[in-house]
Protein backbone atom coordinates (compact mmCIF):
# COMPACT_ATOMS: atom_id res chain seq x y z
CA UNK A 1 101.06 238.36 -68.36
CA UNK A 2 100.14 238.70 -71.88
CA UNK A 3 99.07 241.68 -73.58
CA UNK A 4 95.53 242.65 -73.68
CA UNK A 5 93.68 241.08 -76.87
CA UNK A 6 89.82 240.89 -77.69
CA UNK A 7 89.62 237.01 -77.84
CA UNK A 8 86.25 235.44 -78.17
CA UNK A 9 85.09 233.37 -75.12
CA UNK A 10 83.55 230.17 -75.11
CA UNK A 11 81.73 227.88 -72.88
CA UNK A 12 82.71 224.63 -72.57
CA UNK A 13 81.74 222.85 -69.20
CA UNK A 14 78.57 223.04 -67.45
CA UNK A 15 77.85 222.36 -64.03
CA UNK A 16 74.53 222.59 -61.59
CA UNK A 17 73.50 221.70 -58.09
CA UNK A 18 69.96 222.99 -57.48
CA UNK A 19 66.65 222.43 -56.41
CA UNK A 20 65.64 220.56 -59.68
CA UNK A 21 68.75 217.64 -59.93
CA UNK A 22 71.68 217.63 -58.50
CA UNK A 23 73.81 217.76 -61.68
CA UNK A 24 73.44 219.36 -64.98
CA UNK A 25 71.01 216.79 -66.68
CA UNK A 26 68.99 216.18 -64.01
CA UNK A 27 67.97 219.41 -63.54
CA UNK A 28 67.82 220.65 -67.30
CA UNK A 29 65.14 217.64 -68.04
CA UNK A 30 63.44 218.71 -65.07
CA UNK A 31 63.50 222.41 -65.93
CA UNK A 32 61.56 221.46 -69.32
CA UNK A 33 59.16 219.33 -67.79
CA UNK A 34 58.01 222.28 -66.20
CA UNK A 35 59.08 220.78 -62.94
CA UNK A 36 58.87 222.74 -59.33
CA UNK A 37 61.64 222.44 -57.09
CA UNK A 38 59.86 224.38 -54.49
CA UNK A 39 58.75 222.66 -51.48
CA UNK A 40 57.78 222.79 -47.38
CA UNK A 41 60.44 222.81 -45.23
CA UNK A 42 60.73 220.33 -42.05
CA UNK A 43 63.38 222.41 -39.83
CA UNK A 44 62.59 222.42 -36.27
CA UNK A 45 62.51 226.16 -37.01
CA UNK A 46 59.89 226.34 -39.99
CA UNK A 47 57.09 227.17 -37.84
CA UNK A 48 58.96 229.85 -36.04
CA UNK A 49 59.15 232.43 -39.08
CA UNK A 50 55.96 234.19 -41.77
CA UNK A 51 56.97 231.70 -45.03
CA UNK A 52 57.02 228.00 -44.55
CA UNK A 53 58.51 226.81 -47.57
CA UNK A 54 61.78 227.50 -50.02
CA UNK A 55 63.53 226.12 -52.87
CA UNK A 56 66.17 223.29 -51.17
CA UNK A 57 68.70 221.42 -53.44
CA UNK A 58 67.25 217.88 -54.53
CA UNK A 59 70.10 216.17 -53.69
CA UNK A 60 72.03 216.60 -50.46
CA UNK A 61 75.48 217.60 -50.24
CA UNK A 62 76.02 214.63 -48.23
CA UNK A 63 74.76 212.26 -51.14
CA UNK A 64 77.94 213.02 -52.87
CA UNK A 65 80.46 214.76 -50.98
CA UNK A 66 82.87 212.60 -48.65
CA UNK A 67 81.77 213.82 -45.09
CA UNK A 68 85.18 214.37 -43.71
CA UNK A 69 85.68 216.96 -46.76
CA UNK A 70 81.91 218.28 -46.40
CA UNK A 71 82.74 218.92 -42.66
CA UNK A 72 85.06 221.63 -43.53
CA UNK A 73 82.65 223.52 -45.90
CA UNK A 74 80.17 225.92 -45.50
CA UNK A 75 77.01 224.35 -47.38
CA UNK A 76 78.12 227.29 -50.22
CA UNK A 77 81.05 226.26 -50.88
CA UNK A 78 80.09 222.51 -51.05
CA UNK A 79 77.19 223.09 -53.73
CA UNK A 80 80.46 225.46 -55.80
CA UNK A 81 83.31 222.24 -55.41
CA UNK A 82 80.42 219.83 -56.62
CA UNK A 83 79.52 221.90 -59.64
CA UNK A 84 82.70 222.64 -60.41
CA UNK A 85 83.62 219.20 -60.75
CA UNK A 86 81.26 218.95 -62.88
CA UNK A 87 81.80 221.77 -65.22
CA UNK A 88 85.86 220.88 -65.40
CA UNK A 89 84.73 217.04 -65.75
CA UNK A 90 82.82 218.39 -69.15
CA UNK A 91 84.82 220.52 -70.50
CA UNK A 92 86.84 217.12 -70.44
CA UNK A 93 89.63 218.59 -67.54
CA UNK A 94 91.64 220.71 -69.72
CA UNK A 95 95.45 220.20 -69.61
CA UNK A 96 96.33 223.76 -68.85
CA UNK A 97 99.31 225.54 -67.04
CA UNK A 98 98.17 226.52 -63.65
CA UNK A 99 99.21 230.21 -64.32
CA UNK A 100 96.90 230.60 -67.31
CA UNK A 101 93.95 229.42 -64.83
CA UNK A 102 91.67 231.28 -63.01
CA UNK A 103 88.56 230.94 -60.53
CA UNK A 104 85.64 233.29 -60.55
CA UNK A 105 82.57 231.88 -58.08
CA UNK A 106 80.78 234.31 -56.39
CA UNK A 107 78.07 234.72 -53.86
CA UNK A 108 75.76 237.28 -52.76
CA UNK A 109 76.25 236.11 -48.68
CA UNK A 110 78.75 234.02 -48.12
CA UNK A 111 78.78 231.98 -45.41
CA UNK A 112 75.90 232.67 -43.53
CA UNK A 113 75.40 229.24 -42.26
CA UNK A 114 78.41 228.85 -41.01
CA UNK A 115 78.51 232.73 -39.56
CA UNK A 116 75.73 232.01 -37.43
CA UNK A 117 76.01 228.03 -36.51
CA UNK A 118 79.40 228.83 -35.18
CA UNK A 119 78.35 231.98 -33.06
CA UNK A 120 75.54 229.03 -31.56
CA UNK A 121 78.58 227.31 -30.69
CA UNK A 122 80.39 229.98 -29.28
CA UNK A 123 77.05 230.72 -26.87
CA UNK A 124 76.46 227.50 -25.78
CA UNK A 125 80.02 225.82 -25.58
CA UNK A 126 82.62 228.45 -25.35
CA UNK A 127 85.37 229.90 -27.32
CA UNK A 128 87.34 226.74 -27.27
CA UNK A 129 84.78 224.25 -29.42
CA UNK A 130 84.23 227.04 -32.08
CA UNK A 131 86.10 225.02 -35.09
CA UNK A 132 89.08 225.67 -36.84
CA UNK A 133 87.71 225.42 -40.32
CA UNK A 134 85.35 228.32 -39.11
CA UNK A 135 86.57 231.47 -40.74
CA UNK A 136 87.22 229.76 -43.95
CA UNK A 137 83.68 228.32 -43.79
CA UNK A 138 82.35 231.67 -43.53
CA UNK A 139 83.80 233.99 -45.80
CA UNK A 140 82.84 235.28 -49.42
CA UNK A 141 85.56 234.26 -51.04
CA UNK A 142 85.30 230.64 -49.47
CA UNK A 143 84.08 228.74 -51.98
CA UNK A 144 85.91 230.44 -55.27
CA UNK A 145 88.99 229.49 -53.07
CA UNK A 146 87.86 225.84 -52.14
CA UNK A 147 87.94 225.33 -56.66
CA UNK A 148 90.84 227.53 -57.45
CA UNK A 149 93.04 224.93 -54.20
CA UNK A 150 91.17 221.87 -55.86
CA UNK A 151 92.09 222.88 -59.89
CA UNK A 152 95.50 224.53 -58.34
CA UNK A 153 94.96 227.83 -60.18
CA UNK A 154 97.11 230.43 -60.04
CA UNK A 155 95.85 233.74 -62.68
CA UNK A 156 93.34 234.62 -59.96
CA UNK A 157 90.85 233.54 -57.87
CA UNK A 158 87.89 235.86 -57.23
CA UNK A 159 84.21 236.41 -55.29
CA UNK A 160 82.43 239.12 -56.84
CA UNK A 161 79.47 240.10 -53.95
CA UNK A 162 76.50 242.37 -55.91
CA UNK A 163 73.40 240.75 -53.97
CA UNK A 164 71.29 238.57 -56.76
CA UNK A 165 73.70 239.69 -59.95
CA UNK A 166 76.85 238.37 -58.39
CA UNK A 167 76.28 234.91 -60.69
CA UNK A 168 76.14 237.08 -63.57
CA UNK A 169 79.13 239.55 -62.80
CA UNK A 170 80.94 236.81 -61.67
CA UNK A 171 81.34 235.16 -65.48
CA UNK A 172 81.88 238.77 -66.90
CA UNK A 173 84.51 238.96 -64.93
CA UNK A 174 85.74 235.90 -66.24
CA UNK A 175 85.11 236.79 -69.01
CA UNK A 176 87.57 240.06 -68.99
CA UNK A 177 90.62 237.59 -67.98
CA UNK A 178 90.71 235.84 -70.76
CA UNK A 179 89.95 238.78 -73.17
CA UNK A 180 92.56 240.50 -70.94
CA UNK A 181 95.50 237.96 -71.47
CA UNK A 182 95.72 237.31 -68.21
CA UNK A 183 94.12 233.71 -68.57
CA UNK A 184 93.35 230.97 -71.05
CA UNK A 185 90.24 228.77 -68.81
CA UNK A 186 88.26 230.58 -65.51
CA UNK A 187 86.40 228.70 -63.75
CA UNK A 188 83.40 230.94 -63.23
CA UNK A 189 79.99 230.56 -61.84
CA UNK A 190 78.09 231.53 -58.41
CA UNK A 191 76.60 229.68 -55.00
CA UNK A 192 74.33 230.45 -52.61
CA UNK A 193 73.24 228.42 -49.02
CA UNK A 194 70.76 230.81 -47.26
CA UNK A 195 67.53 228.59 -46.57
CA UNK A 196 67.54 229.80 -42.31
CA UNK A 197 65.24 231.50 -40.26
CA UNK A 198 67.44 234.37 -40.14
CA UNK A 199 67.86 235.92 -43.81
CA UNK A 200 64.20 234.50 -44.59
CA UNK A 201 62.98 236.12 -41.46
CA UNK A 202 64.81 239.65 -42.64
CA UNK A 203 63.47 239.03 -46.33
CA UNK A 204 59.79 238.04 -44.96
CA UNK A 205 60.03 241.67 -42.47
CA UNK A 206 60.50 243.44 -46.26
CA UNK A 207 57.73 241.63 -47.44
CA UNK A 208 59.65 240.68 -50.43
CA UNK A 209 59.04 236.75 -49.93
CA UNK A 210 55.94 234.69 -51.26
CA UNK A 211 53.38 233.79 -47.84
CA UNK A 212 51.51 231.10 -49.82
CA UNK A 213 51.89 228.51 -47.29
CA UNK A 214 49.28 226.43 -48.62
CA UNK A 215 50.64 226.39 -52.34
CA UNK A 216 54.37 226.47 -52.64
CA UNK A 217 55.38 224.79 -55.65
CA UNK A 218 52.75 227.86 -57.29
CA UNK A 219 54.56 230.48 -55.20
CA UNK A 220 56.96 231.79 -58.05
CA UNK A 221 54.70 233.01 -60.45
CA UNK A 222 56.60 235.53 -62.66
CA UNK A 223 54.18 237.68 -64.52
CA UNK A 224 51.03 236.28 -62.94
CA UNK A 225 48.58 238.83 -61.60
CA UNK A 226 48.36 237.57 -58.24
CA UNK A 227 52.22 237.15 -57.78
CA UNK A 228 53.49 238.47 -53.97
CA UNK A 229 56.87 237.82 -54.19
CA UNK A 230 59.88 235.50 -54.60
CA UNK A 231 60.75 232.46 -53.28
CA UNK A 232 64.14 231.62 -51.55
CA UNK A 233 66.22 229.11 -53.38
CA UNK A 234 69.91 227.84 -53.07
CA UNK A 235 72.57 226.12 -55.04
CA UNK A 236 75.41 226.67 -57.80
CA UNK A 237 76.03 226.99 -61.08
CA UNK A 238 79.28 226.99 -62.83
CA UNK A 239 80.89 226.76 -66.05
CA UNK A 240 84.27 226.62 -67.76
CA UNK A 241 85.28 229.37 -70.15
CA UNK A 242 87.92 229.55 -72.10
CA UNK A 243 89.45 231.32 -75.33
CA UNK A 244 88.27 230.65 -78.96
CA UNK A 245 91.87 229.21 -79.82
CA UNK A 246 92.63 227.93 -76.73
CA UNK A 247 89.67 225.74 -76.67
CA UNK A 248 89.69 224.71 -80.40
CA UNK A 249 93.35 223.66 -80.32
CA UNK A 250 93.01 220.78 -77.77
CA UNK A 251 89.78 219.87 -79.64
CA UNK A 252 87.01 220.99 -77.43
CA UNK A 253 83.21 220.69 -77.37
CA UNK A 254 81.87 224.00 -77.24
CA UNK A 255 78.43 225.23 -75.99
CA UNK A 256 78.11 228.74 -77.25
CA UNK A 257 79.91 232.07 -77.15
CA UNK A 258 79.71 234.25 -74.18
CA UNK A 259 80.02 237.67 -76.42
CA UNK A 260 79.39 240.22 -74.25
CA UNK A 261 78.32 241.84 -70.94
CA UNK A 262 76.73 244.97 -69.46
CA UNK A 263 77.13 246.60 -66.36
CA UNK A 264 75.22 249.45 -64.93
CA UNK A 265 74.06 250.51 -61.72
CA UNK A 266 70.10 252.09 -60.48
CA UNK A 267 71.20 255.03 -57.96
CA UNK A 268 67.72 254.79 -57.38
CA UNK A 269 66.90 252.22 -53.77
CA UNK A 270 68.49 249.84 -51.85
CA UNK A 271 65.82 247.12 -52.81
CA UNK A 272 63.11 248.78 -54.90
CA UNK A 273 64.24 248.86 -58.69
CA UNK A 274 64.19 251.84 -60.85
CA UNK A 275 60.67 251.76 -61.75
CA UNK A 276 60.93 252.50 -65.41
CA UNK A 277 64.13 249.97 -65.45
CA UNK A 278 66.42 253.02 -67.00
CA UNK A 279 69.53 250.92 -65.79
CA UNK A 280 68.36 247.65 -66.56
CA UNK A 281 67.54 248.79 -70.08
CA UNK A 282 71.50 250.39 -69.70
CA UNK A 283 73.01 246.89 -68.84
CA UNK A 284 71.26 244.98 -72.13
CA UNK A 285 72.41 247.64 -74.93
CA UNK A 286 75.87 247.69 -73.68
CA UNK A 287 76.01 243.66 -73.37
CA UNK A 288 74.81 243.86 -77.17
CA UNK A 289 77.60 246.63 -77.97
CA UNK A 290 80.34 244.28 -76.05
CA UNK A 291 78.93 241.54 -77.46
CA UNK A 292 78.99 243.26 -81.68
CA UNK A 293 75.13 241.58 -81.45
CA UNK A 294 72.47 243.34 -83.06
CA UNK A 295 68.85 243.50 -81.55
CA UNK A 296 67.04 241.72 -84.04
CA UNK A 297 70.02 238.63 -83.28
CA UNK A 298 68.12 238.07 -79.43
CA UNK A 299 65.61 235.55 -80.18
CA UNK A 300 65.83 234.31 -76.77
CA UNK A 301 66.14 236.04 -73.13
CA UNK A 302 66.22 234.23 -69.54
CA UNK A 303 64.50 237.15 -67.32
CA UNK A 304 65.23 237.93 -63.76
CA UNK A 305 61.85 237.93 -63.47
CA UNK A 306 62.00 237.49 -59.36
CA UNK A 307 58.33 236.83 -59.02
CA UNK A 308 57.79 240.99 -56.80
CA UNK A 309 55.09 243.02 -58.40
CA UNK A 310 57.47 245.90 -58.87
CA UNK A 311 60.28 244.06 -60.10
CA UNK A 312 58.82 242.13 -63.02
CA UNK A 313 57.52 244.85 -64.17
CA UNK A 314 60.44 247.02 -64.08
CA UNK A 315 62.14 244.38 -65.71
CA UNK A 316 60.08 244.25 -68.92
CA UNK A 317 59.75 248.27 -69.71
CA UNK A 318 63.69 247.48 -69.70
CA UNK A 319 64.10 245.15 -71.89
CA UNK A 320 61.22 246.47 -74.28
CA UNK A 321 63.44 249.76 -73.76
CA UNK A 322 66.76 247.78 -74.78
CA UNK A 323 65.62 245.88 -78.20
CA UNK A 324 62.90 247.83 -79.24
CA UNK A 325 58.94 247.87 -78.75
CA UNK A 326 58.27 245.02 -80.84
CA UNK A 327 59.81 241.50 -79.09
CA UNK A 328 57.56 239.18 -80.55
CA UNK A 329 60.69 237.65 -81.77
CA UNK A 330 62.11 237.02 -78.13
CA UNK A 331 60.99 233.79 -76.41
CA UNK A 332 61.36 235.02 -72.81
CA UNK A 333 61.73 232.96 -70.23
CA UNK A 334 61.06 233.24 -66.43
CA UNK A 335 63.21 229.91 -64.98
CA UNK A 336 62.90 231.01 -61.20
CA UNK A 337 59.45 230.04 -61.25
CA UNK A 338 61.08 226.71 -60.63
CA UNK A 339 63.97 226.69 -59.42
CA UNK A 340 62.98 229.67 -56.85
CA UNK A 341 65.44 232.92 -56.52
CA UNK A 342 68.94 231.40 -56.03
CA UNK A 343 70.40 234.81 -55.11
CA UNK A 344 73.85 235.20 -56.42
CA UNK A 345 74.10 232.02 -57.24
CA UNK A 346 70.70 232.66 -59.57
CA UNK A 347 72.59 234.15 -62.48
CA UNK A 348 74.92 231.61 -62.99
CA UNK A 349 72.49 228.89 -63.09
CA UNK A 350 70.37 231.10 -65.25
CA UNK A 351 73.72 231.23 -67.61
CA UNK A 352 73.43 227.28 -67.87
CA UNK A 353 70.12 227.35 -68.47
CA UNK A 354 70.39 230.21 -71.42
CA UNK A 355 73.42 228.25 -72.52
CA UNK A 356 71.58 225.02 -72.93
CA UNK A 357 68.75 227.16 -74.82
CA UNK A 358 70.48 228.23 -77.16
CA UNK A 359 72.86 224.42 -77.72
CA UNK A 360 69.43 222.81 -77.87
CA UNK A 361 67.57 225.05 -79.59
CA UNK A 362 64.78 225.44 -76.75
CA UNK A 363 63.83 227.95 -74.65
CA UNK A 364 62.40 226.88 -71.31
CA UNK A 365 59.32 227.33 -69.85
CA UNK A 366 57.80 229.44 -67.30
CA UNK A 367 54.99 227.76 -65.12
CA UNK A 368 52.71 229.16 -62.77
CA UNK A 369 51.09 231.71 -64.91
CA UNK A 370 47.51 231.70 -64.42
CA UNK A 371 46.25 235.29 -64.86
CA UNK A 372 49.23 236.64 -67.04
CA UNK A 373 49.54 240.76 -65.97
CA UNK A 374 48.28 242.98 -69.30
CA UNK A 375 51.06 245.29 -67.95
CA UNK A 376 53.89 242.76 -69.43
CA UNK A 377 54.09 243.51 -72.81
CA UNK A 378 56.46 240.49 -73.87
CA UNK A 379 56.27 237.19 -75.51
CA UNK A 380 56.91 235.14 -72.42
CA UNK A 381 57.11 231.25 -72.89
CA UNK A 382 54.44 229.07 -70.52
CA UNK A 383 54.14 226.13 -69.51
CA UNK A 384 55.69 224.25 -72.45
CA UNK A 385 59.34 224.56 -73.98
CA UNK A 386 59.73 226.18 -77.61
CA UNK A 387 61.99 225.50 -80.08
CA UNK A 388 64.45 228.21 -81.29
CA UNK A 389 65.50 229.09 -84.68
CA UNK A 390 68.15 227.26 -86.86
CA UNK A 391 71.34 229.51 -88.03
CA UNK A 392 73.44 231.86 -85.98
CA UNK A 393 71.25 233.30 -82.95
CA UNK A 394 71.71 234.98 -79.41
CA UNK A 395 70.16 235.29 -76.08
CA UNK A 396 70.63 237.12 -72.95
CA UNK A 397 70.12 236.63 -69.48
CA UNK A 398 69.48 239.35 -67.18
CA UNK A 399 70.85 239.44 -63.45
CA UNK A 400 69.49 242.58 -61.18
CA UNK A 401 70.23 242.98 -57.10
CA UNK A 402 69.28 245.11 -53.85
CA UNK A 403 72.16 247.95 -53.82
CA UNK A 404 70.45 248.66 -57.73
CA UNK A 405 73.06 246.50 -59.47
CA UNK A 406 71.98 245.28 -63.37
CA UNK A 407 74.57 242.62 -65.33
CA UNK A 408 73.12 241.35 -68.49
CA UNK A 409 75.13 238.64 -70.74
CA UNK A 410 74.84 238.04 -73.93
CA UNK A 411 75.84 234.54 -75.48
CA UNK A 412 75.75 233.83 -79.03
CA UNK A 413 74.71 230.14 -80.62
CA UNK A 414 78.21 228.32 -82.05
């Protein structure tokens, strides 16, 4: 391994499989229309549980997966190898020595379809039709190991599990193995399947879920008065990181910098945030002390903004608490109002999205404000895009989970 250095990281593959496209383009057009990707669901079990509706991918897996190879994936791990191929397709499939690669794709559940579809078999057919594939279908770590066997890499392949900022911690951590030495290009994003009756019947019981039945594509309102809670969503992000010099030498396009991260955690509740978001506020000003970027740099921040009345509000003492009482400068952004919560797959498709912000120059919109809360004291952007400033600027997005985990990253334009 090399010796420890303090490279600069830089994106330079994206990748996306959510409820607005099914690849990156798709579902950034559709994320500045203002688009919803929320809709009713028509399982046989929909009527059978409180909330009616979720945030499915647009495409199918099947659409674009072989079905022999889909057949031995959990529905996680398919929406990871598709955006993977992506994101490694972008960044223009680096020639790299399979030591000096790495996987990062992590997941706040796993498996869960798989978990419980096989113990269905199990009950109704026996022991000996459960399927091979089935403990590989259903464990964390299935789909960073599905990429890291596809892109043969050997510097480490890893499944960070932090409930809705595994996305997030997952790239920081990819982040540390290149600045570590211990890799040149990680693979790095998150994925999340967990649209049954089960999870949304346990999330619906904590009353955390959105019951408009009647309205779902106005469910995710972040910041609206009358919001009741989030909206389930699934899919993956992922994007390919690699070193400054690393990158540059074989000539590659590069998105932005990913300059820093923050880690903290509440010690406050296993759901509830801390109320006066102490630790969020924790995570931001070390991502901007990792990261060498001042305050006044942030012109533009993707919230985690979950849609809870608690949580949003928690959210925004915190960052008001990390870069000052004046953000009239920060275009903040709430994309789950579209794309739903995508638990830990929601940071890293919040990382593309804050990635593309700051390439383009736009910050995205947030839709579904009708009554905007007088308790959010931000400059939050709605219903249209804005454009960003010219010259060298940053952004952050914020990832926060049950268990009182906070990640913020901070990427700087290039």
């Amino acid at each position: 391994m090399s010796a420890p250095t303090h490279r600069k990281v830089v994106v330079t593959g994206l990748g996306a499989f959510t409820p607005l496209g099914g690849d990156v383009a798709s579902t950034w057009a559709a994320l500045l229309a203002g688009k919803s990707g929320v809709r009713t669901l028509t399982h046989d079990w929909t009527e059978t549980i409180p909330v009616h509706f979720a945030a499915e991918t647009a495409v199918d897996p099947s659409e674009v997966m072989d079905r022999v190879e889909a057949r031995k994936l959990d529905r996680a791990e398919q929406f990871a190898l598709i955006a993977a191929r992506e994101a490694w397709k972008d960044a223009g499939a680096p020639e790299i020595h399979t030591e000096r690669l790495g996987v990062v794709i992590a997941s706040g559940i796993g498996g869960i379809l798989s978990l419980i579809g096989s113990y269905d078999v199990y009950l109704e057919k026996g022991a000996r039709r459960v399927s091979p594939h089935t403990v590989p279908m259903l464990m964390p770590n299935g789909p960073a190991a599905a990429v890291g066997l596809e892109l043969k890499a050997q510097a480490g392949v890893h499944t960070p599990v932090s409930a809705c900022a595994s996305g997030s911690e997952g790239l920081g951590y990819a982040m540390e193995m290149i600045r570590s030495g211990r890799a040149d290009v990680v693979v790095a994003g998150g994925t999340e399947a967990g649209v049954h009756p089960l999870p949304m019947a346990g999330f619906a019981a904590m009353m955390a879920l959105s019951t408009r039945n009647d309205a779902p594509e106005k469910a995710s309102r972040p910041y609206d008065k009358d919001r009741d809670g989030f909206v389930l969503g699934e899919g993956a992000g992922v994007v390919v990181l690699e070193s400054e010099e690393f990158a540059k030498a074989r000539g590659a396009r590069i998105y932005a910098e990913l300059a820093g991260q923050g880690i903290t955690s509440d010690g406050y509740h296993i759901a509830a945030p801390d109320p006066e978001g102490r630790g969020a506020a924790r995570a931001m000003k070390l991502a901007l002390v990792d990261g060498g970027v001042a305050a006044s740099e942030v012109v533009h921040l993707n919230a985690h903004a979950t849609s809870t009345p608690a949580g949003d509000i928690a959210e925004s003492l915190a960052i008001r608490g990390a870069l000052g009482a004046d953000t009239d400068h920060v275009a903040v952004s709430a994309t789950k109002s579209m794309t739903g919560h995508l638990l830990g797959g929601a940071g890293a498709i919040e990382s593309v999205f804050t990635i593309l912000a700051l390439h383009h120059r736009i910050a995205p919109p947030t839709i579904n404000i009708e009554n905007f809360d007088d308790d959010i004291k931000l400059d939050v952007v709605r219903d249209q895009p804005r454009a960003l400033p010219e010259g060298s600027i940053a952004a952050l997005n914020n990832s926060f989970g049950f268990g009182g985990h906070n990640v913020a990253l901070v990427f700087r334009s290039v």
